[in-house]
C-alpha atoms as a PDB file:
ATOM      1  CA  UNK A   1      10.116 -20.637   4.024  1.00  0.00           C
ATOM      2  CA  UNK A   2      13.338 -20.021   5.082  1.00  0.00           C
ATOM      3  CA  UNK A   3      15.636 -16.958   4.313  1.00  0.00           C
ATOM      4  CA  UNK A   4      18.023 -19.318   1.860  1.00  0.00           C
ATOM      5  CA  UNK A   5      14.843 -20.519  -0.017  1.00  0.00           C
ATOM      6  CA  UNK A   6      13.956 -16.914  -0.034  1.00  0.00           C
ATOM      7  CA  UNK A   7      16.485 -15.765  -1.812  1.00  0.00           C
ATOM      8  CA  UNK A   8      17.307 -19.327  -3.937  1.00  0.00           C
ATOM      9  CA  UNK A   9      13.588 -18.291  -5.347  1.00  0.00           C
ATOM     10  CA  UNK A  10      14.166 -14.667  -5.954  1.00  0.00           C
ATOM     11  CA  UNK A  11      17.355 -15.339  -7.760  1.00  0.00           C
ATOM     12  CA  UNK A  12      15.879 -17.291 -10.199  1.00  0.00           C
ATOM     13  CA  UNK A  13      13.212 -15.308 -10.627  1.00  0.00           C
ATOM     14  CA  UNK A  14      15.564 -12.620 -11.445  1.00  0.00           C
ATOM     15  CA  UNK A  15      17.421 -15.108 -13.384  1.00  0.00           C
ATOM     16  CA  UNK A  16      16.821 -12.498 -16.990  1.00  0.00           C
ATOM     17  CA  UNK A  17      18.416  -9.535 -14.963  1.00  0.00           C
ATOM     18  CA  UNK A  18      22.174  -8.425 -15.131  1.00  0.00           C
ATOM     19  CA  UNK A  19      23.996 -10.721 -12.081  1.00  0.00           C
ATOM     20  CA  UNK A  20      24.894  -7.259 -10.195  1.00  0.00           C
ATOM     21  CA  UNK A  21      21.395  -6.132 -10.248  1.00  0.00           C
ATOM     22  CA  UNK A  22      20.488  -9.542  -8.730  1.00  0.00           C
ATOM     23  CA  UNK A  23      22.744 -10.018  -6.732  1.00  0.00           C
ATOM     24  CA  UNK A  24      22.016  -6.031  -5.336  1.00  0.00           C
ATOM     25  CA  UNK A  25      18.356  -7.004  -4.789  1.00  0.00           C
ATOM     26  CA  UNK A  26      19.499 -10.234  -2.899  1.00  0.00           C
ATOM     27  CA  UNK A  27      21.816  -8.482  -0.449  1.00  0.00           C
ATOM     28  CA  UNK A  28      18.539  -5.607  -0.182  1.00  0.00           C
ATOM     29  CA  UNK A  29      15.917  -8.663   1.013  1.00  0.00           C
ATOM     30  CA  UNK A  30      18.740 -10.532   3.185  1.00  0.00           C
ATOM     31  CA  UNK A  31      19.112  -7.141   4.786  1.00  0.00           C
ATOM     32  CA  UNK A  32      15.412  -6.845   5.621  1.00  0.00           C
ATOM     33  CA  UNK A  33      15.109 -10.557   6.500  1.00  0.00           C
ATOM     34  CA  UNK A  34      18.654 -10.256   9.457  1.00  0.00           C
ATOM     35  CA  UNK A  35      16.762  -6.697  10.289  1.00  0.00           C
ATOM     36  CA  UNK A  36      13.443  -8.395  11.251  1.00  0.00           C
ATOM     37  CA  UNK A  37      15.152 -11.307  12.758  1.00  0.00           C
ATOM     38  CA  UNK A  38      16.487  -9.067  15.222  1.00  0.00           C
ATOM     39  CA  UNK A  39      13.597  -7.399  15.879  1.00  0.00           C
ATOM     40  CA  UNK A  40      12.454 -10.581  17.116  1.00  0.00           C
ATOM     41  CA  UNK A  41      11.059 -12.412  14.414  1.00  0.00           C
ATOM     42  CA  UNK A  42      11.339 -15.943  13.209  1.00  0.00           C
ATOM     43  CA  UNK A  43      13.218 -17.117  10.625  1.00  0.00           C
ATOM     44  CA  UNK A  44      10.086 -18.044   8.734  1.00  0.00           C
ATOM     45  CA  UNK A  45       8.021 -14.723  10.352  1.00  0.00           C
ATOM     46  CA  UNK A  46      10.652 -12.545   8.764  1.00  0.00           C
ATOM     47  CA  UNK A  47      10.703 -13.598   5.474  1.00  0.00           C
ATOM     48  CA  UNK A  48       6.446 -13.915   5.540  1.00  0.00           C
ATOM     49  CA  UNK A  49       6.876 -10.553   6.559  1.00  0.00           C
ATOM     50  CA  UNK A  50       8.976  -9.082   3.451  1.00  0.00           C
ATOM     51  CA  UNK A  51       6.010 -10.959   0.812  1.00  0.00           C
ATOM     52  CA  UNK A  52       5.706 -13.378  -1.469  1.00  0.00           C
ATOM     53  CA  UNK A  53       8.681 -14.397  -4.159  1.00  0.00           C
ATOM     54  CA  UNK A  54       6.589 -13.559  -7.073  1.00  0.00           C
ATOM     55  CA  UNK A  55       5.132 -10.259  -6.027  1.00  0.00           C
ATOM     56  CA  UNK A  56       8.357  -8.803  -5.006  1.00  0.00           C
ATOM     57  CA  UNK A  57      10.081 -10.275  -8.644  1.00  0.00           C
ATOM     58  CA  UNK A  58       7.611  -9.079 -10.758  1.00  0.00           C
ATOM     59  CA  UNK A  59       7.580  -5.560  -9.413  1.00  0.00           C
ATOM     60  CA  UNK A  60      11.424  -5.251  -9.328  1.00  0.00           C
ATOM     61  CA  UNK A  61      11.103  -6.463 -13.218  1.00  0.00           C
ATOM     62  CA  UNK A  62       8.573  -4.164 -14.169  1.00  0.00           C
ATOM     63  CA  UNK A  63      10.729  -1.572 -12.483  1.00  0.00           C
ATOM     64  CA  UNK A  64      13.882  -2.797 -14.631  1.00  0.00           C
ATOM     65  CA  UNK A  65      11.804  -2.703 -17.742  1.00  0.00           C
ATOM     66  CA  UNK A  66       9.268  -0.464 -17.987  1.00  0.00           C
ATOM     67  CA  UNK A  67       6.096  -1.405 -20.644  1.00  0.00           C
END
């Protein structure tokens, strides 16, 4: 997956969120995804490396609104 796919899929999995909280998390992952790239990764490495879409939107929802 690449690092626009990435973040095309997280945004709409935050699609229920306020747009600045999304659009903080997106610039957060993008960060981590450039910071591995430079370490050397691949485009596709780096973003394996940060998880999976779903995992990382349902724990920033559950964070956002607690049970």
């Amino acid at each position: 997956m690449t690092k626009l796919s990435f973040l095309f899929a997280l945004r709409n999995k935050l699609s229920e969120l306020p747009p600045d909280e999304v659009e903080e998390h997106l610039r957060f992952y993008s960060e981590i995804i450039e910071d591995r790239m430079e370490e050397g990764l691949s485009e596709e490495a780096a973003v394996e490396a940060v998880g999976s879409v779903e995992e990382i939107a349902a724990q920033i929802n559950a964070e956002i609104s607690p049970n």
